[in-house]
Protein backbone atom coordinates (compact mmCIF):
# COMPACT_ATOMS: atom_id res chain seq x y z
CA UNK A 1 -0.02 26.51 -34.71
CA UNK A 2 2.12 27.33 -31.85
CA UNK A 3 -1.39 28.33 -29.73
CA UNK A 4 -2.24 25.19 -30.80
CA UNK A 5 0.38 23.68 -29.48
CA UNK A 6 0.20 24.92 -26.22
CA UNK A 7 -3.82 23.93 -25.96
CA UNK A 8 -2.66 20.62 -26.33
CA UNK A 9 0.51 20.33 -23.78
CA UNK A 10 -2.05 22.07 -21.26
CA UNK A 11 -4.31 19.47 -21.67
CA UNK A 12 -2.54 17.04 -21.33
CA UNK A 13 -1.23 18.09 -18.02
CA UNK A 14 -4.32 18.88 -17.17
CA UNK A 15 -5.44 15.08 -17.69
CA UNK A 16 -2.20 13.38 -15.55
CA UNK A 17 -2.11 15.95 -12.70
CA UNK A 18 -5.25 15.43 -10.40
CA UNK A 19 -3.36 18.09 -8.23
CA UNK A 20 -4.21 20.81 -10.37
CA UNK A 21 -7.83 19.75 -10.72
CA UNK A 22 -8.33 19.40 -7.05
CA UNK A 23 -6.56 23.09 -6.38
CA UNK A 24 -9.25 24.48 -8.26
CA UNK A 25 -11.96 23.63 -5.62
CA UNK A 26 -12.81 25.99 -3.24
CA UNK A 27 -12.59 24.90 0.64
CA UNK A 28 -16.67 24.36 0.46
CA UNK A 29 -16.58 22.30 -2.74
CA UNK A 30 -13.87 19.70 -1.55
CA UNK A 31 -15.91 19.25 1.63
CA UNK A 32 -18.96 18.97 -0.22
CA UNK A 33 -18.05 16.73 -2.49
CA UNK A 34 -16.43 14.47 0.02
CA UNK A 35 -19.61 14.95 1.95
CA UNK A 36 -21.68 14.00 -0.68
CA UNK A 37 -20.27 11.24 -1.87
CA UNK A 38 -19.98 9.58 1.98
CA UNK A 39 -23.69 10.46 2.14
CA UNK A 40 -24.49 8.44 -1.32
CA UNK A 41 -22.19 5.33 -0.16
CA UNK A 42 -24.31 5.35 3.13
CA UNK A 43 -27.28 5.31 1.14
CA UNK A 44 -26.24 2.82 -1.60
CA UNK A 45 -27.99 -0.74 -1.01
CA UNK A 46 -24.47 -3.01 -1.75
CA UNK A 47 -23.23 -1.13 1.75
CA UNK A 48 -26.37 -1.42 3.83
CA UNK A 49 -26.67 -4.19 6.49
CA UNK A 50 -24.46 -5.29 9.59
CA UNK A 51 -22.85 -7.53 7.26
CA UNK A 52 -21.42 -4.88 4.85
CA UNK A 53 -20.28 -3.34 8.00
CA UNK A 54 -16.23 -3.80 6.45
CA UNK A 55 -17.19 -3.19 3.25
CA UNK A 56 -18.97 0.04 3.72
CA UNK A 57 -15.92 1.26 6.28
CA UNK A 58 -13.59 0.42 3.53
CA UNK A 59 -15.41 2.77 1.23
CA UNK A 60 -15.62 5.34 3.43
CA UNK A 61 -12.17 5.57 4.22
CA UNK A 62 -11.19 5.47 0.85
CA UNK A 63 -13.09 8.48 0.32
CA UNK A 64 -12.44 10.56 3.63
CA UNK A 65 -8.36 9.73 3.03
CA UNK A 66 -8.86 12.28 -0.51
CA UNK A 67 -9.43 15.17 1.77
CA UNK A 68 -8.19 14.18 5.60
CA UNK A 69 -4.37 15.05 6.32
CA UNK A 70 -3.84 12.43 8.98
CA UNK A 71 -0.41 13.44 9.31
CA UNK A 72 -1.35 16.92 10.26
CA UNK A 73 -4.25 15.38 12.47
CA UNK A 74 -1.37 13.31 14.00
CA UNK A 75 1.27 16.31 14.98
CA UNK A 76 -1.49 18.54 16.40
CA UNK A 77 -3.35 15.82 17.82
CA UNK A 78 0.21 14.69 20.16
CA UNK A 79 1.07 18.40 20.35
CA UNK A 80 4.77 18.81 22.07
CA UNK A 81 4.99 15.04 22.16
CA UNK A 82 5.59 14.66 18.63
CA UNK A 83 8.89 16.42 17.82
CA UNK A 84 10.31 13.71 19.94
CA UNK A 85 8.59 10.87 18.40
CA UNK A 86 11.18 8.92 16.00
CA UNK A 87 10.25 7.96 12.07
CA UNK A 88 9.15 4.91 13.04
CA UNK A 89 7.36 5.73 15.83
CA UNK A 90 5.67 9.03 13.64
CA UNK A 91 4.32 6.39 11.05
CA UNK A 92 3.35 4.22 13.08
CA UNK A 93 1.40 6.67 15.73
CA UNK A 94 0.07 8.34 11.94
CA UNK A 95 -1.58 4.79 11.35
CA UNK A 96 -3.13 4.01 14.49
CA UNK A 97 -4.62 7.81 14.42
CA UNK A 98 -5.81 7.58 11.39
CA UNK A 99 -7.47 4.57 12.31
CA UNK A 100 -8.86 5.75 15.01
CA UNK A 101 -9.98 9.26 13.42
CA UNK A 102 -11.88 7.04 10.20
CA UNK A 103 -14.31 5.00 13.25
CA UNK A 104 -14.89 8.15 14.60
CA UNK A 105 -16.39 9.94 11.70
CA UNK A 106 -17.87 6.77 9.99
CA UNK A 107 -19.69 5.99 13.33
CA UNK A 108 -20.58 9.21 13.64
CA UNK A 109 -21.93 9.94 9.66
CA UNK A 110 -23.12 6.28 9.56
CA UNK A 111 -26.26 7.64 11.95
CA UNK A 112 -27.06 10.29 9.39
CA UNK A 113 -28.35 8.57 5.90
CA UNK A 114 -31.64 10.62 4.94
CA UNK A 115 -31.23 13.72 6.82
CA UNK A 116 -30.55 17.03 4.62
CA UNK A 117 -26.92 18.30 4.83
CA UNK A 118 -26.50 22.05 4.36
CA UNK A 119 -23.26 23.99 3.61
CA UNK A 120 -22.29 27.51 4.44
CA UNK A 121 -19.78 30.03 2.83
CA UNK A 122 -16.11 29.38 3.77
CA UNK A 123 -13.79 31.41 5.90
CA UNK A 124 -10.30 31.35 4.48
CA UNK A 125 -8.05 33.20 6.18
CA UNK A 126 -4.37 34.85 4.45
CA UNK A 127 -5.20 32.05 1.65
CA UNK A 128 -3.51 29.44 4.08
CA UNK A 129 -6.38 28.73 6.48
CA UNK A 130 -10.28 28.00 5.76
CA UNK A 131 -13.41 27.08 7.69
CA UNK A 132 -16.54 25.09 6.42
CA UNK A 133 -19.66 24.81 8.40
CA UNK A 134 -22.21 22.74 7.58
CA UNK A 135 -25.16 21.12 9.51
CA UNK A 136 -27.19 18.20 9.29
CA UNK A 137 -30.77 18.61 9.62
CA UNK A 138 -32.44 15.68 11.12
CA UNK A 139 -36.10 14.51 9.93
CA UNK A 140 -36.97 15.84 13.47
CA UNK A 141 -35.55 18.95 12.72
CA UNK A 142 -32.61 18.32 14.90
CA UNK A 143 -29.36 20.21 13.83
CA UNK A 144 -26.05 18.74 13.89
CA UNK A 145 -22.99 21.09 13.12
CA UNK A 146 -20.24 19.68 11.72
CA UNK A 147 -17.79 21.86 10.85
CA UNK A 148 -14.32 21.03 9.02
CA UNK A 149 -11.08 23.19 9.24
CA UNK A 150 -8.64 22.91 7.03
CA UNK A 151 -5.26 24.60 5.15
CA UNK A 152 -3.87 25.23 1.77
CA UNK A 153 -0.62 22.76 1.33
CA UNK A 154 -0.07 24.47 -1.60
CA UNK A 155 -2.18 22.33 -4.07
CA UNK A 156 -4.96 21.55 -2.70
CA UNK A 157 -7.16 22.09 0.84
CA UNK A 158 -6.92 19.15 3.21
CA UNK A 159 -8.75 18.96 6.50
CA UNK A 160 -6.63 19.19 9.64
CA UNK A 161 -9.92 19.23 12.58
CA UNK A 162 -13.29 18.35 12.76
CA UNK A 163 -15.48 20.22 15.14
CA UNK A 164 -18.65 17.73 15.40
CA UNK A 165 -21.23 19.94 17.80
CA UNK A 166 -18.54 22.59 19.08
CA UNK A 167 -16.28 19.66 20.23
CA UNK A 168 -12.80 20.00 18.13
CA UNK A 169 -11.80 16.28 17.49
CA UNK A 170 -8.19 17.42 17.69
CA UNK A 171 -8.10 19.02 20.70
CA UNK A 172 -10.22 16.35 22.13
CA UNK A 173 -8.17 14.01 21.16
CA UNK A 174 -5.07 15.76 22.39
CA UNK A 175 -6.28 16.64 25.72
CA UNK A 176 -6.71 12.63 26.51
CA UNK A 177 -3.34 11.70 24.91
CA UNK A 178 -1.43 14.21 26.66
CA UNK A 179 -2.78 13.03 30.17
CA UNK A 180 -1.99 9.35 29.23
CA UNK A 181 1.48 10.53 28.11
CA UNK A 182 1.99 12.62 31.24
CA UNK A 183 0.69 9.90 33.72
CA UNK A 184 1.96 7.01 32.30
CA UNK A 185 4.52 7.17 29.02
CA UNK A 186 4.15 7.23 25.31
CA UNK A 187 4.17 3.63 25.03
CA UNK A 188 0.94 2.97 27.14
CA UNK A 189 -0.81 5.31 24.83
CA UNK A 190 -0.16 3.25 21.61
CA UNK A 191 -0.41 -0.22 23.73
CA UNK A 192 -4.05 1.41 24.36
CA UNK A 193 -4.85 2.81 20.97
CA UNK A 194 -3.94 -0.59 19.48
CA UNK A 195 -6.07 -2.27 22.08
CA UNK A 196 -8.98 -0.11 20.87
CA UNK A 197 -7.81 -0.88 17.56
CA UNK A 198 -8.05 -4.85 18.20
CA UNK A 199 -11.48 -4.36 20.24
CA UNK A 200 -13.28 -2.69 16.98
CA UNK A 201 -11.82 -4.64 14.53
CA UNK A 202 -13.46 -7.51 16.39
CA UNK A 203 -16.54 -5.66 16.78
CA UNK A 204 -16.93 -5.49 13.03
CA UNK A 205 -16.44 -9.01 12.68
């Protein structure tokens, strides 16, 4: 009875915390998951067309955001410039990043729909750190590595970088803020990044 008891309690948790089910994954499932279920939106008829182009964004940022730490992306992304960054000015740089990271990868998967996707072994390093490479084989026979880093936050693994044909969106990304930031001021950067923001968001329309 008591057995019995437990079986059901662990259930139960097992049912209302997604956390646990999501720490079971291995670094390689949760990106290939993610993966494949971007892929499958791409390829679904309801998002195809230049007039789904919101719609289909909207999906695929629902599903990147189950995997992507944008916060994490954020702080390594502004490097020394963040410690001095107030709350506000943290959420509100997280946002416009996170923004900015979701066009980046849509617009880059979104030229991908039929190729073949292939996935290697992780590298996880002290538990803490992992690596997933995958490619994308074009019907040309074109490869694309992709390759997503990301760390153990103590329940699950959550991307931090994207390297998208050796080019590390992070430090990409980092390198241009940090020359804006050093020529100019903080405040230019996110009066540009929300000027970007504005100029897509028109784009789409």
């Amino acid at each position: 009875m008591k057995q019995k008891k437990l079986l059901i309690v662990f259930l139960i948790l097992l049912f209302f915390c997604s956390d646990f089910v999501f720490a079971l994954l291995s670094p390689k499932e949760q990106i290939k998951n993610t993966v494949d279920n971007v892929i499958n939106i791409l390829k679904d008829p309801k998002y195809k067309g230049k007039d789904k182009v919101q719609k289909r964004r909207a999906a695929l940022r629902a599903e990147i955001g189950k995997v992507f730490d944008f916060e994490e992306m954020s702080k390594r992304s502004l490097g020394i410039y963040w410690k001095d960054r107030t709350p506000q000015e943290k959420r509100e740089f997280v946002e416009l990043y996170k923004d900015l990271l979701e066009r980046s990868y849509s617009g880059k998967i979104e030229s991908y729909t039929d190729e073949k996707v292939v996935y290697y072994d992780e590298k996880i390093d002290n538990n803490k750190y992992a690596e997933v490479r995958t490619k994308i084989i074009t019907t040309d026979k074109k490869e694309i590595p992709i390759d997503y880093r990301l760390y153990f936050n103590g329940k699950e693994w959550r991307v931090y970088d994207i390297v998208i044909e050796g080019v590390s969106l992070v430090s990409n990304y980092r390198s241009q803020f940090n020359k804006i930031i050093r020529n100019h001021s903080y405040q230019e950067l996110v009066k540009r990044m929300k000027s970007k923001q504005q100029e897509e968001l028109l784009r789409e329309k």
